[in-house]
N, C-alpha and C. Protein backbone atom coordinates (compact mmCIF):
# COMPACT_ATOMS: atom_id res chain seq x y z
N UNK A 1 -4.00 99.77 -16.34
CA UNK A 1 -3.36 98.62 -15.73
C UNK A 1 -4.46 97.62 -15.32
N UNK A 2 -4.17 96.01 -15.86
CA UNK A 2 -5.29 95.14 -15.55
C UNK A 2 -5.05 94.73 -13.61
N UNK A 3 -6.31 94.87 -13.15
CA UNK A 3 -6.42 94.63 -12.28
C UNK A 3 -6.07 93.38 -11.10
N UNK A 4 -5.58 93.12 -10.50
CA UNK A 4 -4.90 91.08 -10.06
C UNK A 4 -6.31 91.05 -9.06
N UNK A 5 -6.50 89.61 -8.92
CA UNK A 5 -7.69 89.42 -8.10
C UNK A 5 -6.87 87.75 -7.78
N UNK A 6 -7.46 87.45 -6.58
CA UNK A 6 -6.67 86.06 -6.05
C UNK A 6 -7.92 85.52 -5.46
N UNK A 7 -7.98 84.18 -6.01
CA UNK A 7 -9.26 83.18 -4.85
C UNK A 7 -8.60 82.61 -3.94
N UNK A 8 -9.27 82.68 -2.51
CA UNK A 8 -8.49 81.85 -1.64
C UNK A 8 -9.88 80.59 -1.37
N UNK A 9 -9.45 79.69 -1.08
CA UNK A 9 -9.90 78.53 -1.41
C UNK A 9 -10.02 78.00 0.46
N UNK A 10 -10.64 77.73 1.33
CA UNK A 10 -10.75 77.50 2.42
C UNK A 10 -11.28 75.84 2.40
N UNK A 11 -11.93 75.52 1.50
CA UNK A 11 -12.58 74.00 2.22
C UNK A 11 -12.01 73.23 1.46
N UNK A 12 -12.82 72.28 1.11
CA UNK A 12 -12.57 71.00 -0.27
C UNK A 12 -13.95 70.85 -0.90
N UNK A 13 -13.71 71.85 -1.73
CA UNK A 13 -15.12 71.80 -2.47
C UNK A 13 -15.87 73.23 -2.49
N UNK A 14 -16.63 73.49 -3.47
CA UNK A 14 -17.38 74.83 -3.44
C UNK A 14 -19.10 74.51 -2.41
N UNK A 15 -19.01 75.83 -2.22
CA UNK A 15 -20.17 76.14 -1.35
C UNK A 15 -20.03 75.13 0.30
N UNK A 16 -21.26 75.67 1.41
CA UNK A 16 -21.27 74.83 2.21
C UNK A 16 -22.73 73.68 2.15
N UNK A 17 -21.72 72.69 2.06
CA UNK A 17 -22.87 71.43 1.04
C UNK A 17 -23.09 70.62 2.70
N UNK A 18 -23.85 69.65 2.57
CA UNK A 18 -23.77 68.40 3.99
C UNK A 18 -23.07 67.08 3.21
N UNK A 19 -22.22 67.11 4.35
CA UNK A 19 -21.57 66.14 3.96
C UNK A 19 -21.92 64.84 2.88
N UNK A 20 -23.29 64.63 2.98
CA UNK A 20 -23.65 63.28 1.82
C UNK A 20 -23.47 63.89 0.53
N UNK A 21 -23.49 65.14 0.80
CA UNK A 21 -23.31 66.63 -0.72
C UNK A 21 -21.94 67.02 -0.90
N UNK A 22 -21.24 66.33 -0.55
CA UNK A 22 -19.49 66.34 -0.70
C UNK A 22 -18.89 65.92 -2.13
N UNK A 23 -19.40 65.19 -2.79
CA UNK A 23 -19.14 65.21 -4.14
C UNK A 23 -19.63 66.06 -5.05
N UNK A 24 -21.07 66.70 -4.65
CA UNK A 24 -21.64 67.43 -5.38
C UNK A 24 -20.55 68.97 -5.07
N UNK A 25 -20.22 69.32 -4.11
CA UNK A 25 -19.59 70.27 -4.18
C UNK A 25 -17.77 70.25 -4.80
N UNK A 26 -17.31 68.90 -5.04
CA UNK A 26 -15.96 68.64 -5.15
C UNK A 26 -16.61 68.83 -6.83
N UNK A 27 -17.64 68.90 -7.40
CA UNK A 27 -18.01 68.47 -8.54
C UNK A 27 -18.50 70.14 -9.33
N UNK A 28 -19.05 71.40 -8.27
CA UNK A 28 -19.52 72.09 -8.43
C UNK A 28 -17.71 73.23 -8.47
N UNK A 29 -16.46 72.85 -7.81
CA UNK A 29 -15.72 73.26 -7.62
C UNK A 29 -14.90 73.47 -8.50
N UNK A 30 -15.07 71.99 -9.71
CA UNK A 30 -14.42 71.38 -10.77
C UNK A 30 -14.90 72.50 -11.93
N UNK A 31 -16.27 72.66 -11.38
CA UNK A 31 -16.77 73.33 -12.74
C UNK A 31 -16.20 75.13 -12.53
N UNK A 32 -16.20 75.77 -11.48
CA UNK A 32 -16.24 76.93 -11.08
C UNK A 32 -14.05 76.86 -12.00
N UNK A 33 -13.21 75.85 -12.13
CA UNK A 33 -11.75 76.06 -12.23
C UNK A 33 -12.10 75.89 -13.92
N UNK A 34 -13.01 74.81 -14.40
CA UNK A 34 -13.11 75.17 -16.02
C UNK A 34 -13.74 76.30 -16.28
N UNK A 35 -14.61 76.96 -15.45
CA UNK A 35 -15.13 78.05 -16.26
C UNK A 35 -13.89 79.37 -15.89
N UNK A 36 -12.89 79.28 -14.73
CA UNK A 36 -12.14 80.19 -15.22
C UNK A 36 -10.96 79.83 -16.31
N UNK A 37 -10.91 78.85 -16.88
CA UNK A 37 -9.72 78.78 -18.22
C UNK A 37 -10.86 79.28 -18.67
N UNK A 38 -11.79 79.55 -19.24
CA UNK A 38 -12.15 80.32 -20.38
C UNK A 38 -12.48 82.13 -20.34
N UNK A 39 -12.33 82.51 -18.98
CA UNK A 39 -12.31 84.00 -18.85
C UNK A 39 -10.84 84.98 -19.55
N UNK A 40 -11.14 85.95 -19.87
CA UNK A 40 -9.75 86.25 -20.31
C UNK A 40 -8.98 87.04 -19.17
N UNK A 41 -9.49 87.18 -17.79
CA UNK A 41 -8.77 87.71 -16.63
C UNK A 41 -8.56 86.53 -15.77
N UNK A 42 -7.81 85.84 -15.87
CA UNK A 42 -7.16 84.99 -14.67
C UNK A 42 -7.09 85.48 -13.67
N UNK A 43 -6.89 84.39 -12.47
CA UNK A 43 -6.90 85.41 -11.46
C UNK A 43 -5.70 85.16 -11.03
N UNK A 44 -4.57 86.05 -10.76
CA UNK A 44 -3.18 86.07 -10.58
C UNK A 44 -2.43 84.76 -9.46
N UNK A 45 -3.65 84.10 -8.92
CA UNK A 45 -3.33 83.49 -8.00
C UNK A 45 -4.70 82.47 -7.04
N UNK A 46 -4.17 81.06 -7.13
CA UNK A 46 -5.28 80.39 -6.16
C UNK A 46 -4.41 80.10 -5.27
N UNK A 47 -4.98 80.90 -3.80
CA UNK A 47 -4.29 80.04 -2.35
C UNK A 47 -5.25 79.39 -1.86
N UNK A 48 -4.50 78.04 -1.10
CA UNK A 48 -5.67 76.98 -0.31
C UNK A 48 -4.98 77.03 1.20
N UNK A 49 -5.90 76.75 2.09
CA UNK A 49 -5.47 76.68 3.42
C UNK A 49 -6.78 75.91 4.08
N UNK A 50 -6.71 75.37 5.37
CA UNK A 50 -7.22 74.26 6.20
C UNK A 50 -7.47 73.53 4.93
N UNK A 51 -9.02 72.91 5.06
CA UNK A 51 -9.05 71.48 4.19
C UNK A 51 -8.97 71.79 3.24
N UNK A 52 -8.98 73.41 2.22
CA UNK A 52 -8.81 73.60 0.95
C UNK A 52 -7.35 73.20 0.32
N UNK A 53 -6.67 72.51 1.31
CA UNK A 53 -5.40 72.02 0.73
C UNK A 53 -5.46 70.68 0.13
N UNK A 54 -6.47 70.06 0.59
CA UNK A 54 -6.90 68.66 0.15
C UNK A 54 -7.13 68.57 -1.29
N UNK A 55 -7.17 69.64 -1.90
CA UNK A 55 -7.98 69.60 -3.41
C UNK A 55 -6.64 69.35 -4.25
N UNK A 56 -5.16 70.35 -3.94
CA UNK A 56 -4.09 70.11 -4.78
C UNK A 56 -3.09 68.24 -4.36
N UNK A 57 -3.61 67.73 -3.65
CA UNK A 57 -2.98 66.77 -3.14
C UNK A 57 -3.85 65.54 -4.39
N UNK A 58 -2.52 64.40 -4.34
CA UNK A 58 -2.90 63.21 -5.38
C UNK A 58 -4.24 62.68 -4.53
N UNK A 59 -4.70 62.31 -5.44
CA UNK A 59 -6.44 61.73 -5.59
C UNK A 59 -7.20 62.74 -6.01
N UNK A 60 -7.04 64.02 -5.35
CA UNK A 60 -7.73 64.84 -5.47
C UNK A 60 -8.67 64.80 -7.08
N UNK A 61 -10.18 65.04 -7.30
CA UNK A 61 -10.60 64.95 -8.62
C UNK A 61 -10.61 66.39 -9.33
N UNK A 62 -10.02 67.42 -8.71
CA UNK A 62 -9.69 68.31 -9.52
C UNK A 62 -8.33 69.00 -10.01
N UNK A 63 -7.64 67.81 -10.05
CA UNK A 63 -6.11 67.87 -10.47
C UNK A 63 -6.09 68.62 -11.75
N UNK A 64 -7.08 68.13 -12.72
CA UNK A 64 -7.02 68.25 -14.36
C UNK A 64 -7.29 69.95 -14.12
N UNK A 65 -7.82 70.46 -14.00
CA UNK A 65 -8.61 71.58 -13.56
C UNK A 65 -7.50 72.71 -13.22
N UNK A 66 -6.76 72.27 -11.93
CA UNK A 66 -5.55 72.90 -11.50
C UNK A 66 -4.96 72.97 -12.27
N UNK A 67 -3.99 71.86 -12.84
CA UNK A 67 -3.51 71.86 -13.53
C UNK A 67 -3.10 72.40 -14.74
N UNK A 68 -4.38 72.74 -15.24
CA UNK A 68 -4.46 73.61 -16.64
C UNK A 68 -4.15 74.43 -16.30
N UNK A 69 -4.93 75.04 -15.17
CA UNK A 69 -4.91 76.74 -14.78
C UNK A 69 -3.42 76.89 -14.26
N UNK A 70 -2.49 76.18 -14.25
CA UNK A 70 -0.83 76.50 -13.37
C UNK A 70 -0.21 76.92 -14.39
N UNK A 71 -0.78 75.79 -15.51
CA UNK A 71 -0.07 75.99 -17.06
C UNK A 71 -0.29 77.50 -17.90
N UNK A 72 -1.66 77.86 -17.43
CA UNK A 72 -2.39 79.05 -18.21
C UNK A 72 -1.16 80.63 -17.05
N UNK A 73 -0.76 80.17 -16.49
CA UNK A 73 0.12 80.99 -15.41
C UNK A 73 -0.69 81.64 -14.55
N UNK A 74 -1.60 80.96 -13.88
CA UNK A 74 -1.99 80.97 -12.51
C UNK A 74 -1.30 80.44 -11.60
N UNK A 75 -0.88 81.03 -10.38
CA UNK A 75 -0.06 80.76 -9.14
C UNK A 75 -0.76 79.75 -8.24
N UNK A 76 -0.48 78.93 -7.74
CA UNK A 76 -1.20 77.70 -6.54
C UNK A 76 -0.34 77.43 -6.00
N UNK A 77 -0.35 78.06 -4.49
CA UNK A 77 -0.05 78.30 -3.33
C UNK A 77 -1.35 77.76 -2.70
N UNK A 78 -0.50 76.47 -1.65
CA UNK A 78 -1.06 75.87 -0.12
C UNK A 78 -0.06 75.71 1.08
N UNK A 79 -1.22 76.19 1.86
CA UNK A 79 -0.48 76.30 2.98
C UNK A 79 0.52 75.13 4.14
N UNK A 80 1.75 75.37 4.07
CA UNK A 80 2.19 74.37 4.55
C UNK A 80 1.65 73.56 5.80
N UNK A 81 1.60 74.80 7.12
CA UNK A 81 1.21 74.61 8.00
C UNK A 81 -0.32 73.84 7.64
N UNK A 82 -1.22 73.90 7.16
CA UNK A 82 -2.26 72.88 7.13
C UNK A 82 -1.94 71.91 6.31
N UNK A 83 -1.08 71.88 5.30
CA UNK A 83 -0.79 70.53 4.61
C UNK A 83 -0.16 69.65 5.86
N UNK A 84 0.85 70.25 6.49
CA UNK A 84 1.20 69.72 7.56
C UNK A 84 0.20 68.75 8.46
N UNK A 85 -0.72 69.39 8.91
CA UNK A 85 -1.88 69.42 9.87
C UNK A 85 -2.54 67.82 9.71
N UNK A 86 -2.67 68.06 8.33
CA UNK A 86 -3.42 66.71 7.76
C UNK A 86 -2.92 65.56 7.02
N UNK A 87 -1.30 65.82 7.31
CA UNK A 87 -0.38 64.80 7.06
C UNK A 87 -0.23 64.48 5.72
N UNK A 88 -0.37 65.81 4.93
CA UNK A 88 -0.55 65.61 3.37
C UNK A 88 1.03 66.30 2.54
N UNK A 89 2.09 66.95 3.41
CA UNK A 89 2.83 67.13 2.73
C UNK A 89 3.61 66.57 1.48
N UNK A 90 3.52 65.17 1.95
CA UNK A 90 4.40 64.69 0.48
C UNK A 90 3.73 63.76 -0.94
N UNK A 91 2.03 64.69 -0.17
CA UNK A 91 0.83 64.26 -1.19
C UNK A 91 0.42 65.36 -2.64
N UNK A 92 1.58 67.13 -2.06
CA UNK A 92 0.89 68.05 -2.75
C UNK A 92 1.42 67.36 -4.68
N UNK A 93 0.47 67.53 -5.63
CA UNK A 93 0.79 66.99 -6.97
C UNK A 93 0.50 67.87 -7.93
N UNK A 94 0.14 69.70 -7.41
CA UNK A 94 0.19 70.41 -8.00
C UNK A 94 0.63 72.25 -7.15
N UNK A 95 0.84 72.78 -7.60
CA UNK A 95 1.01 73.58 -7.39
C UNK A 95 2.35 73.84 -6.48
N UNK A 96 2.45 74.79 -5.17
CA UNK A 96 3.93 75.17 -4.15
C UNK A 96 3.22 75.38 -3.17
N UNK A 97 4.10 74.85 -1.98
CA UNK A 97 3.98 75.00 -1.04
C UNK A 97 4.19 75.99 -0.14
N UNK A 98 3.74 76.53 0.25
CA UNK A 98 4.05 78.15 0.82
C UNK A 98 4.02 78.31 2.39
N UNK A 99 4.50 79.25 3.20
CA UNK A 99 4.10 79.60 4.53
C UNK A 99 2.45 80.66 4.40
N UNK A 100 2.16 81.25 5.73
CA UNK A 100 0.84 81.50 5.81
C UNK A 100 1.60 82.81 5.31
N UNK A 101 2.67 83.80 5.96
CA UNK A 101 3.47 85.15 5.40
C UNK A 101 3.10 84.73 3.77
N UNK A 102 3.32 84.05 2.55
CA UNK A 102 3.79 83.81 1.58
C UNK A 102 2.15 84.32 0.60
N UNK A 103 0.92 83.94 1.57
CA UNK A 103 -0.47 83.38 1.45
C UNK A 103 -0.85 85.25 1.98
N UNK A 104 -0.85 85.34 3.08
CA UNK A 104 -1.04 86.84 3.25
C UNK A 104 -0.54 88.03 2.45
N UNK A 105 0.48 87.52 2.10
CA UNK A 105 1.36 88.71 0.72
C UNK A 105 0.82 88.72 -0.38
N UNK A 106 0.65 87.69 -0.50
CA UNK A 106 -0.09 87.12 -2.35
C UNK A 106 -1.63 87.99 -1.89
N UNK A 107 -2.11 87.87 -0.88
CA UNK A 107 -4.13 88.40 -0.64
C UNK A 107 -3.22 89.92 -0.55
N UNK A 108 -2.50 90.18 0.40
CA UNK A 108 -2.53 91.90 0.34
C UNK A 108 -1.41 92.46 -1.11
N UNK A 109 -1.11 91.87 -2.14
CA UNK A 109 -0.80 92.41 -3.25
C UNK A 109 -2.48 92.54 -4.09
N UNK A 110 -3.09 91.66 -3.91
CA UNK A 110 -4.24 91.64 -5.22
C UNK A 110 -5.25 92.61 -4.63
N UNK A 111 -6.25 92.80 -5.83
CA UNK A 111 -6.79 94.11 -6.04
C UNK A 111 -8.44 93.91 -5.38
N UNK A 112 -7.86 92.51 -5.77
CA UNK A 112 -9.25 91.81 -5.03
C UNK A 112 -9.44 90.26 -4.57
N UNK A 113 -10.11 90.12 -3.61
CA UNK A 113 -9.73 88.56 -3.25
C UNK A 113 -11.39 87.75 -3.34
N UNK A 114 -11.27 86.54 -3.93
CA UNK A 114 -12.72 85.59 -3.91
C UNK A 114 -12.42 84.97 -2.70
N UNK A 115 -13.62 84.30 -1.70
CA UNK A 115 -13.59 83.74 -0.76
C UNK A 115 -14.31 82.38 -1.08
N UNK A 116 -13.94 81.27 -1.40
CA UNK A 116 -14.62 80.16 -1.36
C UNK A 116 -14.44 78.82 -0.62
C-alpha cells in the first residue's frame, strides 16, 4: 500500500527569508510545487493555515503551480478561520475552504506530514 504524506504550508513562501527576501521565497515556493508535478508520489494533500493561506488567494504568484497540482488530484485545503483573520475569504481562487477539525483529520490520516 502506497504511503499518503500531506504538506502543511504555514507562511507565504518557503523557508524563513527577511522580509526584503519575500519574493525570493514566494519564488523558491513556486519552484518546491513544480518540482512536485514531476514526482510520481503526490502528496495526498496541501493544507495552508495563518499567512500560508495567502498563497491560494487571487494575486497570489503561485496560482499556476496550485493549480496544476488540484488538477493532478492533490487536495488544497485552507483554513477558514485564518482566511477569515486576514479578510481573504472571498479572495480563495484555488483550492476549499476547510475548518481547523477538517486540517487536523487530513494531518492525522497521512503517513507523513512536510512542515513548511
Amino acid at each position: 500500500m502506497e504511503k499518503s504524506h500531506v504538506i502543511l504550508v504555514r507562511q507565504e513562501g518557503l523557508g524563513a527569508v527577511d522580509l526584503r527576501d519575500h519574493p525570493f521565497g514566494l519564488q523558491m515556493f513556486d519552484l518546491l510545487l513544480h518540482t512536485l508535478e514531476s514526482q510520481p508520489a503526490k502528496p495526498k494533500a496541501i493544507c495552508f493555515y495563518t499567512a500560508g493561506v495567502k498563497l491560494v488567494c487571487k494575486g497570489s504568484p503561485v496560482l499556476s503551480g496550485l493549480s496544476l497540482l488540484e488538477g493532478m488530484g492533490v487536495r488544497l485545503v485552507a483554513c477558514k478561520t485564518c482566511l477569515n483573520y486576514y479578510k481573504l475569504i472571498e479572495q480563495v481562487a484555488v483550492g476549499e475552504i476547510g475548518g481547523m477539525g477538517e486540517i487536523v483529520k487530513i494531518l492525522a490520516e497521512a503517513d507523513k506530514v512536510i512542515t513548511v
